[in-house]
Protein backbone atom coordinates (compact mmCIF):
# COMPACT_ATOMS: atom_id res chain seq x y z
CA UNK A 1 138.93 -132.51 69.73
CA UNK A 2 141.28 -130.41 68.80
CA UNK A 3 140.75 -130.75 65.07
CA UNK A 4 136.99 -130.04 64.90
CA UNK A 5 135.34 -127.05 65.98
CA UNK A 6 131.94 -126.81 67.53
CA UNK A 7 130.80 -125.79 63.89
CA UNK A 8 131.73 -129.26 62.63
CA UNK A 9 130.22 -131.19 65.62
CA UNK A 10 127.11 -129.12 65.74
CA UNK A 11 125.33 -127.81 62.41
CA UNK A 12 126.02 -131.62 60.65
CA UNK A 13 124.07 -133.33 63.81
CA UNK A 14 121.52 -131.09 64.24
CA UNK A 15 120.92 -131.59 60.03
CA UNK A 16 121.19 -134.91 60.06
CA UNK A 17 118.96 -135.08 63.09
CA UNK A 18 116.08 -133.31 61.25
CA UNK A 19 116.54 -135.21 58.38
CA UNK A 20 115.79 -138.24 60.71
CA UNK A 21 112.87 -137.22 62.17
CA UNK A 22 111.28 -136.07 58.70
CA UNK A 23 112.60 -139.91 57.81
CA UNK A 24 110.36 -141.29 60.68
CA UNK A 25 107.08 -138.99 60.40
CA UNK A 26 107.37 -139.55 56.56
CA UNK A 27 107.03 -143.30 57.58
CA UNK A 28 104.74 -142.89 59.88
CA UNK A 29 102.33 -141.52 57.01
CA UNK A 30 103.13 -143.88 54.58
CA UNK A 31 102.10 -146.78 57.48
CA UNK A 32 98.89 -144.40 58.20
CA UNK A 33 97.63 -144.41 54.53
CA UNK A 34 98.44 -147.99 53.73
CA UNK A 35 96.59 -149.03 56.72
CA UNK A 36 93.46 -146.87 56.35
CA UNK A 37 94.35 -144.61 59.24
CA UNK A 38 94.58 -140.79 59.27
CA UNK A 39 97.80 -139.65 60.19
CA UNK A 40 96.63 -136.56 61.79
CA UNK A 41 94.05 -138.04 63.90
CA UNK A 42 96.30 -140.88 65.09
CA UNK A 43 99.69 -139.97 65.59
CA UNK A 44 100.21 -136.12 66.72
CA UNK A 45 98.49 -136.08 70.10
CA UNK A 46 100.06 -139.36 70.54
CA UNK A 47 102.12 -140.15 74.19
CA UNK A 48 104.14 -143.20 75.08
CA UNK A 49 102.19 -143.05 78.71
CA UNK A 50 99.99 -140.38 80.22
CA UNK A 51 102.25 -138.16 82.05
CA UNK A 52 104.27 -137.45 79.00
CA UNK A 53 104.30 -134.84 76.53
CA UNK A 54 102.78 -136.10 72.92
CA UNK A 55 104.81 -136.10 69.34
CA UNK A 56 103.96 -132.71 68.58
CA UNK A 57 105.49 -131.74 71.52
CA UNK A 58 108.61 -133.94 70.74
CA UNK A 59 108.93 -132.26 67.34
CA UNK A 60 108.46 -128.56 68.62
CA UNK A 61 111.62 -129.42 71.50
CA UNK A 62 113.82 -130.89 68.81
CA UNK A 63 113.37 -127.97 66.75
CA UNK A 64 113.42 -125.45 69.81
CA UNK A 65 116.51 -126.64 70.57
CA UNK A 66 118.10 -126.31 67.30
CA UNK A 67 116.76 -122.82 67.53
CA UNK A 68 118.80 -122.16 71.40
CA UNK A 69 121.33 -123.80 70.22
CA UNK A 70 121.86 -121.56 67.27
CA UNK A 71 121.20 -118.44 69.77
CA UNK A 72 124.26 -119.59 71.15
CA UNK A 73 126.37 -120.06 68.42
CA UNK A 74 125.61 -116.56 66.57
CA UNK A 75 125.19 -114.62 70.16
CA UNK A 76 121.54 -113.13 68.01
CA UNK A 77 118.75 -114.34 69.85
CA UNK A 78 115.89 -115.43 67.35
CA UNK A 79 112.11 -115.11 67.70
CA UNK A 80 110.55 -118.64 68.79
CA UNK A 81 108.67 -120.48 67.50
CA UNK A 82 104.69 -120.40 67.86
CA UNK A 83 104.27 -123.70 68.58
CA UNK A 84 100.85 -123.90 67.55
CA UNK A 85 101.45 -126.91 65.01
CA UNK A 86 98.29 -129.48 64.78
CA UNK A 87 98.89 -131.79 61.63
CA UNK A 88 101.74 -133.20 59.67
CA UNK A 89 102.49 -130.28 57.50
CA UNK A 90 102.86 -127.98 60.38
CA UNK A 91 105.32 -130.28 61.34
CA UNK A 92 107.44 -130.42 58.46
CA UNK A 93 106.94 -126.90 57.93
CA UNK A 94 108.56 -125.91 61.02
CA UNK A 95 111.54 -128.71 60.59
CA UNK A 96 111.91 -127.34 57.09
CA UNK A 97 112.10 -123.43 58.82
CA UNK A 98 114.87 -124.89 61.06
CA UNK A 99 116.72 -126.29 58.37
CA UNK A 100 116.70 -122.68 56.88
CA UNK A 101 117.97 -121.36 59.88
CA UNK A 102 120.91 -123.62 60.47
CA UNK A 103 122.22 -122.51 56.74
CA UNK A 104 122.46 -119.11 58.64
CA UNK A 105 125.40 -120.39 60.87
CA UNK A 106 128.45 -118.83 59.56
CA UNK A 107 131.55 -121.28 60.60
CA UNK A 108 133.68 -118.20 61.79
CA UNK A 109 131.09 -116.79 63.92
CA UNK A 110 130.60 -119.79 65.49
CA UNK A 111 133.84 -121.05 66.25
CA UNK A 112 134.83 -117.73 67.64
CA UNK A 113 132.17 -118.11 70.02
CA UNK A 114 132.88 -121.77 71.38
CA UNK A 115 134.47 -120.38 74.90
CA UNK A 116 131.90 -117.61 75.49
CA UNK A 117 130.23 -118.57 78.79
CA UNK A 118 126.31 -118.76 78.95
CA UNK A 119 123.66 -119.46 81.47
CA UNK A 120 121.48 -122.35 81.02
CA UNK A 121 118.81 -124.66 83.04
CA UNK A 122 120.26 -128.07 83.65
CA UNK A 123 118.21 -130.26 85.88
CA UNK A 124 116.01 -127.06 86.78
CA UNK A 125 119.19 -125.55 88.61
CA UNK A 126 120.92 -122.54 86.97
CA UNK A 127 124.62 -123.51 85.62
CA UNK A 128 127.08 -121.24 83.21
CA UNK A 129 128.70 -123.41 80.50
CA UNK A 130 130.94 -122.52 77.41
CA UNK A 131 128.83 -122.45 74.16
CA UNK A 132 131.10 -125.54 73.47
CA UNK A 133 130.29 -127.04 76.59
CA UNK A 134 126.61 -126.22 76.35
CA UNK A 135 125.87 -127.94 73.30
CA UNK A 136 127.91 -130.86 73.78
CA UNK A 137 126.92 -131.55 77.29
CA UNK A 138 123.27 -129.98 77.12
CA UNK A 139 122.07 -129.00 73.65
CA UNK A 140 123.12 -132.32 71.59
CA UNK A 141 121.99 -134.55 74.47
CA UNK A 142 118.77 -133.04 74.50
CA UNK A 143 117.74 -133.21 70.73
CA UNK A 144 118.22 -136.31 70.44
CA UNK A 145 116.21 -137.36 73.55
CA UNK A 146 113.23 -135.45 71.47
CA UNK A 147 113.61 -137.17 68.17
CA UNK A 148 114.49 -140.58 70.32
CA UNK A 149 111.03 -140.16 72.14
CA UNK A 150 108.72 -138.95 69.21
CA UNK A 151 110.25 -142.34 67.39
CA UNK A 152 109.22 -143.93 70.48
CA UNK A 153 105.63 -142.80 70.27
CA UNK A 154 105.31 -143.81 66.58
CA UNK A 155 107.03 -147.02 67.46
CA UNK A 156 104.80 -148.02 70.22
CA UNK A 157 101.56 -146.78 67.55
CA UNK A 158 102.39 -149.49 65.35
CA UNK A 159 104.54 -147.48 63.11
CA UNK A 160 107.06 -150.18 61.29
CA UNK A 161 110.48 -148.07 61.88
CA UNK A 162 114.00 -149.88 62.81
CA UNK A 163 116.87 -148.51 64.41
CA UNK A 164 118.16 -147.79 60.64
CA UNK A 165 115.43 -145.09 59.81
CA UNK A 166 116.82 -143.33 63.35
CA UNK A 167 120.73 -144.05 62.75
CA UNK A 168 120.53 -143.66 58.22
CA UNK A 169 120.23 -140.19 58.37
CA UNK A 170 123.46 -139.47 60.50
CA UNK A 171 125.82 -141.57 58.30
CA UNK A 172 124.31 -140.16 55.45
CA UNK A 173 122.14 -142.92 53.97
C-alpha cells in the first residue's frame, strides 16, 4: 500500500459511505410517502430484534466514527456530537455536519500522522494501534457495520433497497 496514504483510503470511504446512507434513508422516505406511512413514526426507533440498538442509533455511530476517526487523523479532538436526533432531518443534518468536517482533513496533516500510535477500545480491551492501523483495522470496519445494520433495519421494515443503493455510492454511481 505503498502508493496510497491513509488520506486516500480514508476521507473517499468515509464520503462515499455517507453518501450511501443518505442514498438509503432518502429511499426509505420515498417508500414511506408512497405507501401512506410516516417516515418518522416508522423507521427511526426501528431495531432488527430487541436487544439491538435502533436506526438512529446506527446513524449517530456511523457519523461518530467519522468524527474519531478524524480526531485521529488531525491529532485535534472535536466536540461530539449531541446525539439527540428524533426525525429524518436531524439525521441528515448531522450526516451533512460530518460531511463538512471531513473537507477539514488536510492530506499533509494526515499522512504525517499515519504511524502516530493511539489508544483505542477493541473488543472492550484497551489496545495501542498506529492511526493507520486504527482506521483500517478498527475505524473502517466499524462504519460500515453501522450503515450495514441501519440498511438492515430499513430492509427488514419493508424498505425496497438492493445491494446497489449500499455498493452505488462507493464506485461513484
Amino acid at each position: 500500500m505503498s502508493g496510497i496514504s491513509i488520506y486516500d483510503i480514508a476521507i473517499p470511504t468515509f464520503t462515499k459511505g455517507l453518501n450511501a446512507l443518505e442514498h438509503i434513508l432518502r429511499t426509505a422516505e420515498r417508500f414511506a410517502e408512497e405507501n401512506g406511512l410516516d417516515a418518522n413514526a416508522t423507521y427511526p426507533n426501528a431495531r432488527l430484534i430487541e436487544d439491538q440498538n435502533p436506526l438512529i442509533f446506527q446513524v449517530q455511530n456511523v457519523t461518530k466514527t467519522i468524527k474519531i476517526n478524524i480526531d485521529r487523523l488531525t491529532g485535534v479532538e472535536s466536540e461530539p456530537f449531541e446525539d439527540d436526533e428524533q426525525a429524518f432531518n436531524d439525521l441528515y443534518a448531522r450526516i451533512n455536519a460530518t460531511r463538512e468536517l471531513l473537507k477539514t482533513v488536510e492530506p499533509g496533516v494526515s499522512n504525517a500522522r499515519a504511524n502516530v500510535l493511539v489508544d483505542l477500545l477493541a473488543g472492550g480491551k484497551p489496545i495501542q494501534l498506529s492511526v493507520k492501523d486504527a482506521i483500517i483495522g478498527h475505524g473502517i470496519p466499524n462504519f460500515i457495520f453501522h450503515i450495514t445494520t441501519g440498511y438492515s433495519i430499513l430492509r427488514a421494515k419493508g424498505v425496497p433497497l438492493g445491494k446497489a443503493d449500499f455498493i452505488c455510492s462507493f464506485v461513484g454511481l
